[in-house]
PDB file of N, CA and C in Angstrom:
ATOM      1  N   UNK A   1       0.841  -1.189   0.000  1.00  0.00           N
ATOM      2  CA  UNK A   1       0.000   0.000   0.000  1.00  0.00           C
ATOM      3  C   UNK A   1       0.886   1.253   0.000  1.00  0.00           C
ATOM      4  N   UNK A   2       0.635   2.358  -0.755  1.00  0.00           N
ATOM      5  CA  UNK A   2       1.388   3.558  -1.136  1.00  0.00           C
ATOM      6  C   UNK A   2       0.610   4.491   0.083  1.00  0.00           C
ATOM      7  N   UNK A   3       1.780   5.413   0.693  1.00  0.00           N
ATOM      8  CA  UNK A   3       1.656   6.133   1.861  1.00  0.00           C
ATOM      9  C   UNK A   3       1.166   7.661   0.575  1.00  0.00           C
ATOM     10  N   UNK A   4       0.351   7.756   1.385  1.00  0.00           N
ATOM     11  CA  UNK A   4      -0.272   8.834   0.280  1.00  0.00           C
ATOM     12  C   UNK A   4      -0.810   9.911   1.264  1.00  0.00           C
ATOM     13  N   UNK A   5       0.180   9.686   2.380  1.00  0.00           N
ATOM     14  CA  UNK A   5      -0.106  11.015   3.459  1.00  0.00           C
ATOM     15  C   UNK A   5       1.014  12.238   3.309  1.00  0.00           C
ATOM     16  N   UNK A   6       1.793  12.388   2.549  1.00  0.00           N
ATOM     17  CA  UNK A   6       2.564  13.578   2.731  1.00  0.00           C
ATOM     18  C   UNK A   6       2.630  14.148   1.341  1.00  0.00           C
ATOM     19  N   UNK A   7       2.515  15.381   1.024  1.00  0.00           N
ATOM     20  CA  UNK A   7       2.225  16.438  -0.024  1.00  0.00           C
ATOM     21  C   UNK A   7       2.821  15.463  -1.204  1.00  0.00           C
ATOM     22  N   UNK A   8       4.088  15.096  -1.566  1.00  0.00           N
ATOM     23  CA  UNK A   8       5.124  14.696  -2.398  1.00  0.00           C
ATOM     24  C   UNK A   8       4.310  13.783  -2.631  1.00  0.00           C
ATOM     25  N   UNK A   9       3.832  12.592  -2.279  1.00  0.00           N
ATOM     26  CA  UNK A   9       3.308  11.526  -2.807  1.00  0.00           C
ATOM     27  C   UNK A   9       1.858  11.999  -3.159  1.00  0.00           C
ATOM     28  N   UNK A  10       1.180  12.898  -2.699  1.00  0.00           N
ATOM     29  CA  UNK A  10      -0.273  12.989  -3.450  1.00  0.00           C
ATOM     30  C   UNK A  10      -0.005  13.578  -4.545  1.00  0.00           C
ATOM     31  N   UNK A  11       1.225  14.353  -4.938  1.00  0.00           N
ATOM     32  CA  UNK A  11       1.088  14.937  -6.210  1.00  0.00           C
ATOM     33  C   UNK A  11       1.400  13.823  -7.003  1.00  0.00           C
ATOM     34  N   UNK A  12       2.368  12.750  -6.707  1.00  0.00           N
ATOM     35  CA  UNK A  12       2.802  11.905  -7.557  1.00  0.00           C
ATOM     36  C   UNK A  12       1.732  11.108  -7.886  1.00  0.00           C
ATOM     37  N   UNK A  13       0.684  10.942  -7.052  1.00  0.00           N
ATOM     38  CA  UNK A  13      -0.617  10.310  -7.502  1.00  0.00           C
ATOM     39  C   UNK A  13      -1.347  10.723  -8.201  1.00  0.00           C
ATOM     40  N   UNK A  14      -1.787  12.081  -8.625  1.00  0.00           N
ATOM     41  CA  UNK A  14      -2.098  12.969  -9.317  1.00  0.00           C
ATOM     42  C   UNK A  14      -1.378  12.852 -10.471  1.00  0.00           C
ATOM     43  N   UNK A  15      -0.192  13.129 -10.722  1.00  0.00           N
ATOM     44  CA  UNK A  15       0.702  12.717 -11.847  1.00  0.00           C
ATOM     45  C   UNK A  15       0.162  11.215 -12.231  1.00  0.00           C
ATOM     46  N   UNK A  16      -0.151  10.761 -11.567  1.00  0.00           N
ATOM     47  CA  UNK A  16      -0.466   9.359 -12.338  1.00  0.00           C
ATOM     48  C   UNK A  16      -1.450   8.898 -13.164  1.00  0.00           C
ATOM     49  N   UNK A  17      -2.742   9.868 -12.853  1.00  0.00           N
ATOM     50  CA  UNK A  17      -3.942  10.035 -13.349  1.00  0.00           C
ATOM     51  C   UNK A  17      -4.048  11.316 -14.226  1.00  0.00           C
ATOM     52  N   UNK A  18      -3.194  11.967 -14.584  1.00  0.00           N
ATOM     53  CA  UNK A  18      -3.471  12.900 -15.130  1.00  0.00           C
ATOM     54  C   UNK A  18      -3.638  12.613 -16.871  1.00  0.00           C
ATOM     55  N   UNK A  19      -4.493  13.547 -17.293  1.00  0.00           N
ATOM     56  CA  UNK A  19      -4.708  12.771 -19.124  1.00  0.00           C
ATOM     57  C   UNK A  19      -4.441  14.331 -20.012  1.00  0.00           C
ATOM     58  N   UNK A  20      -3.626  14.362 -20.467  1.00  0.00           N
ATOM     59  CA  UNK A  20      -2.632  15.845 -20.735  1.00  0.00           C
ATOM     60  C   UNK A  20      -3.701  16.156 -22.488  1.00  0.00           C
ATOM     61  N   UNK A  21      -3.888  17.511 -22.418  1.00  0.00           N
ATOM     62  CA  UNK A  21      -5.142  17.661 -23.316  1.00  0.00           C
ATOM     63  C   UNK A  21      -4.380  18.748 -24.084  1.00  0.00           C
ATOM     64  N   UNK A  22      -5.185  19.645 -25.198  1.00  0.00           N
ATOM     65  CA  UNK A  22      -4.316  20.830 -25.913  1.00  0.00           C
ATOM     66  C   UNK A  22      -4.245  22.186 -25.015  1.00  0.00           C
ATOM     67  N   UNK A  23      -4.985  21.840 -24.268  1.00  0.00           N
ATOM     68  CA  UNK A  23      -4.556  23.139 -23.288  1.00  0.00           C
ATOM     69  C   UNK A  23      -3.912  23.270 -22.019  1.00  0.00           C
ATOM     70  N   UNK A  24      -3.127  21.967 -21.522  1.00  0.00           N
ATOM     71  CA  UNK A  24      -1.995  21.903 -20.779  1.00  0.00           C
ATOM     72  C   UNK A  24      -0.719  23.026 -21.403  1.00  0.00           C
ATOM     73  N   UNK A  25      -0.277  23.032 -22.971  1.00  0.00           N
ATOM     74  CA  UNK A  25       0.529  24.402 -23.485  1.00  0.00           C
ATOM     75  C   UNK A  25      -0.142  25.564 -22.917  1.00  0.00           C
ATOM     76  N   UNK A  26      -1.485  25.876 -23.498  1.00  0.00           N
ATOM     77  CA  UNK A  26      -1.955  27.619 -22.968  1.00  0.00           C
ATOM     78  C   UNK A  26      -1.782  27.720 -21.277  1.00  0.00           C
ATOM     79  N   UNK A  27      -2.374  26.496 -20.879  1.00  0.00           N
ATOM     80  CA  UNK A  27      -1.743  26.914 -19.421  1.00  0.00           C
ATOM     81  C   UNK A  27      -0.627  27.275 -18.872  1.00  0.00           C
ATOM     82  N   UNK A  28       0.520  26.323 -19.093  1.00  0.00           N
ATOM     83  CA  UNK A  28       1.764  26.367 -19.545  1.00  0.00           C
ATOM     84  C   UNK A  28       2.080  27.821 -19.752  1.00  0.00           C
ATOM     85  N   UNK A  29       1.881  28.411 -20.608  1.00  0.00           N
ATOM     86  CA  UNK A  29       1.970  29.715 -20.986  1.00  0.00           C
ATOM     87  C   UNK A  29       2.001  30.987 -20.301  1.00  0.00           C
ATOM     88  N   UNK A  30       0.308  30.785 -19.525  1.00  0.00           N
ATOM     89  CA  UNK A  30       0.126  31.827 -18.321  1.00  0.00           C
ATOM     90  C   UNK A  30       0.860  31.785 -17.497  1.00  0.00           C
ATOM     91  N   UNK A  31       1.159  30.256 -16.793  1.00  0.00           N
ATOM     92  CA  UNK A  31       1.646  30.318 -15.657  1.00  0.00           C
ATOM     93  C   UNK A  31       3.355  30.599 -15.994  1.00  0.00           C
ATOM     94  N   UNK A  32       4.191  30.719 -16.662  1.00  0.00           N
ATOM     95  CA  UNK A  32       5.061  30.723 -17.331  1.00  0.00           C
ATOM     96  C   UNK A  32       5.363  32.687 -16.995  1.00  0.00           C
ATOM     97  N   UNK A  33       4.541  32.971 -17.958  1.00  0.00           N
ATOM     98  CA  UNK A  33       4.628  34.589 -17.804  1.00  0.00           C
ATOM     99  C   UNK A  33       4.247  35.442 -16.424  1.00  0.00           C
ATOM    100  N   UNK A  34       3.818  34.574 -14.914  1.00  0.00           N
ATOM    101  CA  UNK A  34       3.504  34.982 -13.844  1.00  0.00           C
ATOM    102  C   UNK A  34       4.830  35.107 -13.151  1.00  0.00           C
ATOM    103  N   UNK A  35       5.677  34.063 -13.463  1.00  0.00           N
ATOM    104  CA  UNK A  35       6.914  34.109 -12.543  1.00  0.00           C
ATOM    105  C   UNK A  35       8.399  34.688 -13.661  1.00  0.00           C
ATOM    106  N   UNK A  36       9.510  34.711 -12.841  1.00  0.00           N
ATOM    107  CA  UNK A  36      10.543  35.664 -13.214  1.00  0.00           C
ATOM    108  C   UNK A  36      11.590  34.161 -14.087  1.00  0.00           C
ATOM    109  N   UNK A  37      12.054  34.495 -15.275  1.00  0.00           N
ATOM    110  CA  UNK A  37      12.973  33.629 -16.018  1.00  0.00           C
ATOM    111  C   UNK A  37      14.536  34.034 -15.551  1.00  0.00           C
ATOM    112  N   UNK A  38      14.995  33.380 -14.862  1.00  0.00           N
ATOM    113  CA  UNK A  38      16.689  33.390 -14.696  1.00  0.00           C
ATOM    114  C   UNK A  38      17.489  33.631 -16.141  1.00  0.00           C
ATOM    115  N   UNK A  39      18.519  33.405 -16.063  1.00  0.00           N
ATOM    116  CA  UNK A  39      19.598  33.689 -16.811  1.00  0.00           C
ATOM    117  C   UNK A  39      19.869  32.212 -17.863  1.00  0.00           C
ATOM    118  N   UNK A  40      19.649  30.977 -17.802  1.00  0.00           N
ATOM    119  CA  UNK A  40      19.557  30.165 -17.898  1.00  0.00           C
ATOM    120  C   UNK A  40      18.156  29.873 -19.173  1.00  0.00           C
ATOM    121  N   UNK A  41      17.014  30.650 -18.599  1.00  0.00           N
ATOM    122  CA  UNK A  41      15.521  30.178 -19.383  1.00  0.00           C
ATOM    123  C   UNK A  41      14.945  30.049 -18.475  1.00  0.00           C
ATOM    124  N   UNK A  42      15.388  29.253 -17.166  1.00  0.00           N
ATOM    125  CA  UNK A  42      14.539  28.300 -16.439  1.00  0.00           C
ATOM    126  C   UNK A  42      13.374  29.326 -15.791  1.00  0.00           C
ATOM    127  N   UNK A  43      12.429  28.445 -14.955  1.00  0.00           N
ATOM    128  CA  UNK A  43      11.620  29.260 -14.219  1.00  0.00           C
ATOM    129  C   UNK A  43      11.854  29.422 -13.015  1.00  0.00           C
ATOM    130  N   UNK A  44      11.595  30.784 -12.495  1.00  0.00           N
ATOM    131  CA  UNK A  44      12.309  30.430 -10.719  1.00  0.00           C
ATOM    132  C   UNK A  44      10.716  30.529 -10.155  1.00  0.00           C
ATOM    133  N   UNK A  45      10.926  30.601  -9.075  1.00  0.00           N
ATOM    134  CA  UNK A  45       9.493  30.948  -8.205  1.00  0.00           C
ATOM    135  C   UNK A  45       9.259  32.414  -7.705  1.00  0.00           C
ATOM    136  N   UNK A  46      10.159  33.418  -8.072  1.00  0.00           N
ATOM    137  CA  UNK A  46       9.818  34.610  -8.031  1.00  0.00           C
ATOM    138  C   UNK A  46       9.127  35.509  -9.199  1.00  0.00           C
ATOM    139  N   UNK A  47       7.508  35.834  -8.567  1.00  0.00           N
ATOM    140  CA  UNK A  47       6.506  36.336  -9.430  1.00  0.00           C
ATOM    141  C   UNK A  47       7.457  37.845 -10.396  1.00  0.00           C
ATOM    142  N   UNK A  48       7.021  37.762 -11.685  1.00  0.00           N
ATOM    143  CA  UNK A  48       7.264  39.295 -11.862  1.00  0.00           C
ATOM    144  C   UNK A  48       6.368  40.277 -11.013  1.00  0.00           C
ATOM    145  N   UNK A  49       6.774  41.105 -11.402  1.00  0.00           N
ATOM    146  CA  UNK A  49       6.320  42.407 -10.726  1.00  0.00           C
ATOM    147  C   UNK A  49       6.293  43.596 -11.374  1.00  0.00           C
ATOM    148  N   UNK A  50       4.659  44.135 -11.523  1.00  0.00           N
ATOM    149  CA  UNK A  50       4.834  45.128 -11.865  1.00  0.00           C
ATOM    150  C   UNK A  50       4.112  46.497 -11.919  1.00  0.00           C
ATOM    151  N   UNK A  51       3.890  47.512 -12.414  1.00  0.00           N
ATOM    152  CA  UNK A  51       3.881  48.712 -11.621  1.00  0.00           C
ATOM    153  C   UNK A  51       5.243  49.446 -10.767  1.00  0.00           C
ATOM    154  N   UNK A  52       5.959  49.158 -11.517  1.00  0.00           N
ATOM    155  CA  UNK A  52       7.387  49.983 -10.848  1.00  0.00           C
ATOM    156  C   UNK A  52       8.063  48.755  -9.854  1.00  0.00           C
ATOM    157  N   UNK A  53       7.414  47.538  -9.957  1.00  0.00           N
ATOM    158  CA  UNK A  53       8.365  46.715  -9.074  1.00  0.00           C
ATOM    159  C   UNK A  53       7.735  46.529  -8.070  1.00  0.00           C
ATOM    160  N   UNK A  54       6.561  46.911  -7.753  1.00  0.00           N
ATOM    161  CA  UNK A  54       5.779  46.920  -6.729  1.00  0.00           C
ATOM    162  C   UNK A  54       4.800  45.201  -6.465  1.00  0.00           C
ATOM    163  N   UNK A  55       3.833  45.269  -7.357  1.00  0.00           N
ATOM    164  CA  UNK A  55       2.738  44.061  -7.303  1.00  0.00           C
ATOM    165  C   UNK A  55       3.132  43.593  -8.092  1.00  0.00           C
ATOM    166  N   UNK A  56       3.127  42.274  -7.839  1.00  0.00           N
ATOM    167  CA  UNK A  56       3.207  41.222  -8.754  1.00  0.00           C
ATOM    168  C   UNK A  56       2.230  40.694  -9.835  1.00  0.00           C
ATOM    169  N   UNK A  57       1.941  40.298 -10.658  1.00  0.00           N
ATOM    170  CA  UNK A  57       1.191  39.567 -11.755  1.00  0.00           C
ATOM    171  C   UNK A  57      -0.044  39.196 -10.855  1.00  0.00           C
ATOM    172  N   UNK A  58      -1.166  39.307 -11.076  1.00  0.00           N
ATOM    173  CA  UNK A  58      -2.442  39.116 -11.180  1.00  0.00           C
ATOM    174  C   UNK A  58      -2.727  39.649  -9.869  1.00  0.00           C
ATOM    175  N   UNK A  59      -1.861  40.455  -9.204  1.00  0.00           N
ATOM    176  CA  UNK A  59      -2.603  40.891  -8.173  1.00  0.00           C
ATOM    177  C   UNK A  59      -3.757  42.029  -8.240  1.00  0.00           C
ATOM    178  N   UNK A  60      -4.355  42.531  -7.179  1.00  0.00           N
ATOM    179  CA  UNK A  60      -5.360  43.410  -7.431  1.00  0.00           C
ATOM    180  C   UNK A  60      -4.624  44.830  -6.472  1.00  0.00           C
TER     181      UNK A  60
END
């Protein structure tokens, strides 16, 4: 039986069932342009920001 009590393994269960459709890319996309691209390409976890550096992406 799979321990499916700590965060890491429910996503991996989720990953297991997941059925990837044409709009996994557009999502991809948004969430892509919310956070900040390193030097590299990669994605980091720091939101852009903007309004002078102030709020970040989709805030109000």
């Amino acid at each position: 039986m799979e321990d499916t009590t700590t965060p890491a393994a429910q996503i991996q269960k989720l990953r297991k069932i997941h059925i990837p459709t044409e709009r996994d890319h557009q999502l991809k996309q948004h969430i892509y342009r919310l956070f900040e691209v390193d030097s590299e390409g990669q994605q980091t976890a720091q939101p852009c920001r903007y309004t002078a550096g102030q709020k970040p992406a989709g805030s109000f």
